[in-house]
Protein backbone atom coordinates (compact mmCIF):
# COMPACT_ATOMS: atom_id res chain seq x y z
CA UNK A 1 0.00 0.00 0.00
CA UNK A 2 1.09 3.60 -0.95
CA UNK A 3 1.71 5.85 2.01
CA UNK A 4 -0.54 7.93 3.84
CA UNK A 5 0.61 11.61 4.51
CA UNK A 6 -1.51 14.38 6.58
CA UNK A 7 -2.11 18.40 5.93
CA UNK A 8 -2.67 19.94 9.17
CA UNK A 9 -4.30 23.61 8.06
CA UNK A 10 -2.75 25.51 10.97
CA UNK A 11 -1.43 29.20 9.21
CA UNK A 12 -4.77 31.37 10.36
CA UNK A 13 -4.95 34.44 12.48
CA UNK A 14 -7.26 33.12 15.10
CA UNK A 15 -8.32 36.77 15.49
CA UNK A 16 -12.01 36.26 16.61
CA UNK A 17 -9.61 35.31 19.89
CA UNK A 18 -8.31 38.73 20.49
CA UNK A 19 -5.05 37.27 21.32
CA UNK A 20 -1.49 38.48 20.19
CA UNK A 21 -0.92 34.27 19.29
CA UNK A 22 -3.00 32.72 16.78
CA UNK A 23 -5.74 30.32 18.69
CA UNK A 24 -4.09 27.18 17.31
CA UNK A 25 -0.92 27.96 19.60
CA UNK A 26 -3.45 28.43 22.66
CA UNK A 27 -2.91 25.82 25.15
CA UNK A 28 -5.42 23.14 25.96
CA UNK A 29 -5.45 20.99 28.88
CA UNK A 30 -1.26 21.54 28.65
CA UNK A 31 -0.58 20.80 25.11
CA UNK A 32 -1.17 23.18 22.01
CA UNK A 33 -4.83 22.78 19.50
CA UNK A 34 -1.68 21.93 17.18
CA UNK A 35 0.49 19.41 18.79
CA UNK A 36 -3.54 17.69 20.04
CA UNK A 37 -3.90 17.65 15.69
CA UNK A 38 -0.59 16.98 14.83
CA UNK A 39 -0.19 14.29 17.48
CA UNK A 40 -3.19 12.21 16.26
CA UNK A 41 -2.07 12.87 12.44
CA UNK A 42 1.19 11.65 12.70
CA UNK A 43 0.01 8.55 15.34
CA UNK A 44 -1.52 7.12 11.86
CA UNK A 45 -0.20 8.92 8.49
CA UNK A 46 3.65 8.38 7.09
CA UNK A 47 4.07 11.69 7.48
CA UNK A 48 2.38 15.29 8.41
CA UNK A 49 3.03 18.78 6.82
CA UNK A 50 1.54 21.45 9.23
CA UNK A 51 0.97 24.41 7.37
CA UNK A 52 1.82 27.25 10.26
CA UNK A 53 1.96 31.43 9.85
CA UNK A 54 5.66 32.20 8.63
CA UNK A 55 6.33 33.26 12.05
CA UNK A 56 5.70 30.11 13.16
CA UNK A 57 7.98 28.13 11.22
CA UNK A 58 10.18 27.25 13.56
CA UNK A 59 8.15 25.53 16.36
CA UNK A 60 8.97 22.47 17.55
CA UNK A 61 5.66 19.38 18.18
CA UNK A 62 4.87 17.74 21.02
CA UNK A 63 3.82 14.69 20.10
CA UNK A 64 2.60 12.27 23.18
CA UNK A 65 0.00 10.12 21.36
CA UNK A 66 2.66 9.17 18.32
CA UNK A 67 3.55 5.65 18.56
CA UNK A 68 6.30 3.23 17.11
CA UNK A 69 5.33 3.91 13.82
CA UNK A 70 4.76 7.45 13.73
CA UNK A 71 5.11 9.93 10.69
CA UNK A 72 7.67 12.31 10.61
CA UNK A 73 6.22 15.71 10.77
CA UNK A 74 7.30 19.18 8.18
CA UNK A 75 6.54 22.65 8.26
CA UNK A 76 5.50 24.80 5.78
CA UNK A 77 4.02 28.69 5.34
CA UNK A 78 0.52 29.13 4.73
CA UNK A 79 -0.93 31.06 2.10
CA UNK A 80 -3.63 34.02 2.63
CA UNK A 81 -7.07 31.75 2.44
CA UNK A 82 -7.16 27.88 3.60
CA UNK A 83 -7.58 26.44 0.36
CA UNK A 84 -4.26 28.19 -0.47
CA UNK A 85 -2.43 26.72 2.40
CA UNK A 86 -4.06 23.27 1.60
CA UNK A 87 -2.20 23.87 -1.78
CA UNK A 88 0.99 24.91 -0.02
CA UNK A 89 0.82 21.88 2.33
CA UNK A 90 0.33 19.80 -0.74
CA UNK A 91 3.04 20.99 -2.84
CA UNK A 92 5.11 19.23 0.25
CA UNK A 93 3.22 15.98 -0.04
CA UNK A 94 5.64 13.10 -1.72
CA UNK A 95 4.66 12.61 -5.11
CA UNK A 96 4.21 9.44 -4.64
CA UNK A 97 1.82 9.60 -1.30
CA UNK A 98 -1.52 7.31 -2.61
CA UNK A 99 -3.64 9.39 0.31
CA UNK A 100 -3.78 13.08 1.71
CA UNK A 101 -5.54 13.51 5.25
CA UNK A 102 -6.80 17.23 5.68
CA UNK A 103 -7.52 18.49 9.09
CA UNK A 104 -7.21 21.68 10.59
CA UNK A 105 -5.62 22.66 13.82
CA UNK A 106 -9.07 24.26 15.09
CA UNK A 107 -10.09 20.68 15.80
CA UNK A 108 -7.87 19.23 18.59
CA UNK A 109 -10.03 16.50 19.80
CA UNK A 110 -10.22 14.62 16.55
CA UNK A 111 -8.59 11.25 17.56
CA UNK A 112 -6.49 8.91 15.82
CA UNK A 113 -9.49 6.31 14.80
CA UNK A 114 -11.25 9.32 13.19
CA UNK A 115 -8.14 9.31 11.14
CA UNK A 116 -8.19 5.96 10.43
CA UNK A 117 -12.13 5.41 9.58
CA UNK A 118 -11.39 8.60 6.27
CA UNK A 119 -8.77 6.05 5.59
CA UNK A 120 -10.17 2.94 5.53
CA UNK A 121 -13.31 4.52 3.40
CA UNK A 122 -10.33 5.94 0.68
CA UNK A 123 -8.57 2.09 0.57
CA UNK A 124 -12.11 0.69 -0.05
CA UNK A 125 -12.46 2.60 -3.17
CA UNK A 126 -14.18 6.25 -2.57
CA UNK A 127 -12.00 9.02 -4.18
CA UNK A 128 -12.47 10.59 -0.69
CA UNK A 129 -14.50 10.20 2.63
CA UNK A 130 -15.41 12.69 5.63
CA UNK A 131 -16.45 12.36 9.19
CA UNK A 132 -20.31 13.76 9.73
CA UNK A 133 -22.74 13.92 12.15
CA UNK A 134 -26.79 13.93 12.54
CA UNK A 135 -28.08 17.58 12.50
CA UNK A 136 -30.65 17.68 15.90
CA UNK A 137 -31.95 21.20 14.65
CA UNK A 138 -34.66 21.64 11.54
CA UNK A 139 -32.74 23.51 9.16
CA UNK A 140 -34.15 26.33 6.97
CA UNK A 141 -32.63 27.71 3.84
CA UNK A 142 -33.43 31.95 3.93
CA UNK A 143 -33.10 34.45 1.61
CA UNK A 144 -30.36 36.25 2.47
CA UNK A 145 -31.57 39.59 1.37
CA UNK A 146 -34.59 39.68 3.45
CA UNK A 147 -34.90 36.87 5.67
CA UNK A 148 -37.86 34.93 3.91
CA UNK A 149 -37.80 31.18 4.67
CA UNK A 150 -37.24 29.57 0.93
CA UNK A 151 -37.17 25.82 1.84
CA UNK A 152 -37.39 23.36 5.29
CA UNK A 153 -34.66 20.89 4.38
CA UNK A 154 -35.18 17.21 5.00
CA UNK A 155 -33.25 16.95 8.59
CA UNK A 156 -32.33 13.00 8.67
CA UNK A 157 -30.55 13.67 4.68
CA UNK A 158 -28.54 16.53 6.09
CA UNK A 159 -24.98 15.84 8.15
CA UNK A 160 -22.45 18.19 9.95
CA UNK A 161 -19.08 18.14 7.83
CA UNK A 162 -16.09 17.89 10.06
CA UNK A 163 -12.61 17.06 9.87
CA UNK A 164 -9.84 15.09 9.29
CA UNK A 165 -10.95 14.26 5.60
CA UNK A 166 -8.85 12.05 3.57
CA UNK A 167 -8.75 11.86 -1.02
CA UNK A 168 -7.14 9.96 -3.28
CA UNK A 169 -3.63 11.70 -3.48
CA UNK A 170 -3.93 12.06 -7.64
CA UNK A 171 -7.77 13.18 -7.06
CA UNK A 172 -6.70 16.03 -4.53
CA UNK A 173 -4.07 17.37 -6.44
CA UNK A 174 -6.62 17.74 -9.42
CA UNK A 175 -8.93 19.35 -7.41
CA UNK A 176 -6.55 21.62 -6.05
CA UNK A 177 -5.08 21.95 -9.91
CA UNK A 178 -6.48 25.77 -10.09
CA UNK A 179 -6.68 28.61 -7.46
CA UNK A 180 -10.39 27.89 -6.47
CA UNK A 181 -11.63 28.39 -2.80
CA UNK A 182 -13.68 26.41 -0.58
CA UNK A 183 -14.70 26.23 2.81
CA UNK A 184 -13.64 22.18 2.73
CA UNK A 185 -11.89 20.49 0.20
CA UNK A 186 -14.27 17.36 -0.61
CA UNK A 187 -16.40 20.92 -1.99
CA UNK A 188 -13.56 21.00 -4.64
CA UNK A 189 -13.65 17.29 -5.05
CA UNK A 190 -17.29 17.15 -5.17
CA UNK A 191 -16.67 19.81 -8.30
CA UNK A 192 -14.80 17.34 -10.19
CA UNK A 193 -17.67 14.50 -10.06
CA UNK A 194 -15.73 12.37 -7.93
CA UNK A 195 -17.02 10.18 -5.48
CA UNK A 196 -16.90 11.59 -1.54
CA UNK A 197 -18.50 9.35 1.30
CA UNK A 198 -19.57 10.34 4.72
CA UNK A 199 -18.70 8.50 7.42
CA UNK A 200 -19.38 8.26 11.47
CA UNK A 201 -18.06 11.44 12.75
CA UNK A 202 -17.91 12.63 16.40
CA UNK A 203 -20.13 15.00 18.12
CA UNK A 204 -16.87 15.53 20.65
CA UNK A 205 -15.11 16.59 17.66
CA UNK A 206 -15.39 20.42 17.99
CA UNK A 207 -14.39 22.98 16.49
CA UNK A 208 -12.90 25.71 18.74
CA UNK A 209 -13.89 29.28 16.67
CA UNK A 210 -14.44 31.26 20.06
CA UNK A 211 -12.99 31.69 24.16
CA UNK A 212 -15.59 29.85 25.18
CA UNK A 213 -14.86 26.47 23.02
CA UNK A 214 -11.72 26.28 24.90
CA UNK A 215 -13.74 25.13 28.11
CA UNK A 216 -15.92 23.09 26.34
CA UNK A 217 -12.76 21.28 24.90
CA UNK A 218 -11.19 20.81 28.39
CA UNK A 219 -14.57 19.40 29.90
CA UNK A 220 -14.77 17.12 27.05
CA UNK A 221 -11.23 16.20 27.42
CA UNK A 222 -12.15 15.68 31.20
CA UNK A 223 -14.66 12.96 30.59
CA UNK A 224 -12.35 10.78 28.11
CA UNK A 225 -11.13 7.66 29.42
CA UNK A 226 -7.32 7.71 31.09
């Protein structure tokens, strides 16, 4: 089997934080949201390119949850959106890596089996696969302009993208082949007509975007098993 390499998307300004450090270098429950990604990226890919603000360059990972077999870990700059620093992190990718893992830093709590179920779904055949979860709220689609309800969307269709989300190494690279823009990259792989699957993602997996995800993090840190 071809190797398995990771992107961690870690080069934003975190500035809804206020802080003079970009959130990702913020410290949960002792350990940077970057060495939490990068530790669980590199405990199952060959290898992990974190993609980190130039002025970050030079840090150094802690890496607790690596095993044996860990990947060795790179750093590159980011570019000025995340789909740009996707495509720096992937111009650092071996050309002959069969699978890319995406996965930003603003997810620490994303473990290593999360890593490994994108895999698995990319080695059974899907051009790529990413973690969702059941929507509990009715979702309405509005009209932006004046806040008319247009549609009610059918709730049990509907899933909450998160990541790490893994491709076919070749399909990636085509996808990321122009300077397009996305909020996720299986929307640029979708664009090609390639196949993307969902699979079981984890309601634990959150996002931090704000202070106040920080405590939630540590609370749900709290409650995992030692």
């Amino acid at each position: 089997m071809g190797e398995v390499w990771a992107i961690v998307v870690a080069a934003g300004s975190g500035s809804r934080f206020g802080d003079a450090v970009p959130k990702q270098f913020l410290d949960l429950a002792g350990r940077r949201l970057v060495d939490w990604a990068v530790g669980a990226a590199a405990a199952v890919c060959d290898g992990v390119i974190a993609v980190l603000p130039p002025a970050q360059l030079g840090t150094a990972f802690d890496r607790p949850e690596a095993g044996a077999g860990a990947g060795r870990v790179a750093a590159v700059a980011g570019g000025a959106t995340r789909s740009a620093s996707v495509r720096a992190g992937l111009a650092a990718v071996p050309d002959d890596a069969e699978i890319v893992v995406v996965h930003d830093a603003a997810r620490p709590l994303a473990g290593a089996e999360l890593f490994e179920r994108v895999v698995a779904a990319v080695r059974a055949g899907a051009d790529g696969a990413v973690p969702g979860v059941a929507v509990p709220d009715t979702i309405k689609r509005v009209d932006a302009s004046g806040g008319r309800v247009v549609e009610t969307l059918d709730r049990p269709a509907l899933r909450a993208i998160q990541t790490p989300q893994a491709f076919s190494a070749a399909i990636l690279r085509r996808a990321h082949a122009g300077s397009a823009d996305a909020t996720d990259d299986a929307a640029l792989v979708e664009a090609l007509g390639a196949s993307v699957v969902v699979v079981d993602g984890d309601p634990a997996n959150l996002k931090i975007t704000g202070p106040d995800d920080l405590g939630r993090a540590e609370a749900l840190l709290a409650r995992r098993p030692r």
